[in-house]
Protein backbone atom coordinates (compact mmCIF):
# COMPACT_ATOMS: atom_id res chain seq x y z
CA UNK A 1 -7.25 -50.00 -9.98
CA UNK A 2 -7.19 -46.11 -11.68
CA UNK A 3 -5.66 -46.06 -15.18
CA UNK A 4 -5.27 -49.96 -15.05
CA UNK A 5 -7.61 -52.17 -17.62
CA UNK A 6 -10.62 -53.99 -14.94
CA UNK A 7 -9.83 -57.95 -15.16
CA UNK A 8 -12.22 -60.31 -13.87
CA UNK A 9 -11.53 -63.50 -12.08
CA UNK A 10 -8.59 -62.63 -10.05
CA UNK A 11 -8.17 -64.02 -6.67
CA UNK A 12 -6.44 -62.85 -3.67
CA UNK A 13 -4.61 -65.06 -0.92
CA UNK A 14 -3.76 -63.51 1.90
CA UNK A 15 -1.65 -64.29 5.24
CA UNK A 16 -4.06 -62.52 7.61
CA UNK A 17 -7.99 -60.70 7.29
CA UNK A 18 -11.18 -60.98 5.23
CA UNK A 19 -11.37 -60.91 1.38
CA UNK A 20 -14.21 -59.83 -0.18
CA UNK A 21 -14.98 -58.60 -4.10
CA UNK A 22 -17.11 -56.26 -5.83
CA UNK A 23 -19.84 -57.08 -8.00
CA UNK A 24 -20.64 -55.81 -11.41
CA UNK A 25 -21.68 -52.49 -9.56
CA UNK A 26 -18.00 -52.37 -7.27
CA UNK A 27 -20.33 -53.13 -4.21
CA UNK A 28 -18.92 -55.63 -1.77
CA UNK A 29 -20.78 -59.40 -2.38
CA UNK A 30 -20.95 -62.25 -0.17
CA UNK A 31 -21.73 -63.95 -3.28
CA UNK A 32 -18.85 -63.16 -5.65
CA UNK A 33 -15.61 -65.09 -5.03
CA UNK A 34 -13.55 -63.76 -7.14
CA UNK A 35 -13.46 -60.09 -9.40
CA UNK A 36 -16.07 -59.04 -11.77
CA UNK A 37 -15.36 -57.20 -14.60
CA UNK A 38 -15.11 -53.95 -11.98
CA UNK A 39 -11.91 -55.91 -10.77
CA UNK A 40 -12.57 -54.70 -7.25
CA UNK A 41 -11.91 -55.85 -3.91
CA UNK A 42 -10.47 -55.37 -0.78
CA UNK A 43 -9.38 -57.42 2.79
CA UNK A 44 -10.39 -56.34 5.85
CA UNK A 45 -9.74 -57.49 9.60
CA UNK A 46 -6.06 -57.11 8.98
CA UNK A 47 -3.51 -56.26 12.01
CA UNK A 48 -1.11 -53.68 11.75
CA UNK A 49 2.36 -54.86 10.24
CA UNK A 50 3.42 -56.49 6.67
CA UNK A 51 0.72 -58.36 4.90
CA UNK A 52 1.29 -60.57 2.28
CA UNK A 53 -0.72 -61.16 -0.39
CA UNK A 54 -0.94 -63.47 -3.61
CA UNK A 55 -3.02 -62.87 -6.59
CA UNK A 56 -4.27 -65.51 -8.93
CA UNK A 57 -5.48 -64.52 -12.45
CA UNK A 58 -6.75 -66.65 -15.31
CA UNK A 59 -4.02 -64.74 -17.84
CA UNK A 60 -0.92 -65.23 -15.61
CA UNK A 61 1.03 -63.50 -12.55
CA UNK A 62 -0.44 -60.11 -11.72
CA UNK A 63 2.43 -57.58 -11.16
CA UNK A 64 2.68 -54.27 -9.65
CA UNK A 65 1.66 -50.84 -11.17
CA UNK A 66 3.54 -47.34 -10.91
CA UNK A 67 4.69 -46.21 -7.05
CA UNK A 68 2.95 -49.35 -5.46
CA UNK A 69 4.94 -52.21 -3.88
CA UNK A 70 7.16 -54.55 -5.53
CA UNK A 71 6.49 -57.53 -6.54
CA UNK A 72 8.36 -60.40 -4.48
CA UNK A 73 10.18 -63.53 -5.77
CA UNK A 74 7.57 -65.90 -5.38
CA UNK A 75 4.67 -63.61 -6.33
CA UNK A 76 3.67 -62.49 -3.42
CA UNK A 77 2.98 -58.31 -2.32
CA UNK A 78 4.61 -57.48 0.88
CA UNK A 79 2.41 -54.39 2.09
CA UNK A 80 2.92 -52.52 4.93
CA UNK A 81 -0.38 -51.90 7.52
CA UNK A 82 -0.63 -48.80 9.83
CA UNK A 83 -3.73 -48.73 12.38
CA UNK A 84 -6.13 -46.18 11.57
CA UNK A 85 -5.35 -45.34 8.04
CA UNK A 86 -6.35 -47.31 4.47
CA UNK A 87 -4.09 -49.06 2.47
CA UNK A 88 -4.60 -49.40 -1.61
CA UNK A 89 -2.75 -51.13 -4.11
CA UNK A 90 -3.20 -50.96 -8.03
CA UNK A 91 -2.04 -54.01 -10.19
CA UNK A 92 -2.02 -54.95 -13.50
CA UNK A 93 -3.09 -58.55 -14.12
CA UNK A 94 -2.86 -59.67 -17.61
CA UNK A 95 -6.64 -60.65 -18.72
CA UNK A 96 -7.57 -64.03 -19.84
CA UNK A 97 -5.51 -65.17 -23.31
């Protein structure tokens, strides 16, 4: 995310799409499975409606950043998806102790 410290190993679950993470360079891999130190990623694939995603990091629960959407209960980022436009979202996932 902008303004927000790069964290590798985070992983994303997600109720719909395609995840895929940047390398060391922030370009989409086939071959990494979870962030780099860029801490990039994305989904793609996903229908229009409220996605939820999960995100896994080695130094505890991830949690949301500024404007972005809130966190829910169990984790878990309800985001809203509109056909035709691009969603982001900016965390802040505490790095490994």
């Amino acid at each position: 995310g902008q303004n927000t410290p790069k964290i590798d190993g985070v992983v994303a679950r997600v109720s719909q799409g395609q995840i895929f993470y940047g390398n060391s360079l922030g370009l989409a891999s086939p071959d990494v499975t979870e962030t780099t130190g860029n801490g990039s990623g994305g989904i793609l694939n996903v229908q229009p409606g409220m996605l939820n995603v999960v995100f896994d990091a080695p130094g505890g629960p991830c949690t949301e950043h500024g404007f972005h959407w809130k966190i829910n209960e169990d984790g878990s980022f309800t985001i809203p998806i509109e056909a035709g436009f691009t969603t982001a979202i900016d965390l802040v996932c505490p790095p490994t102790p």
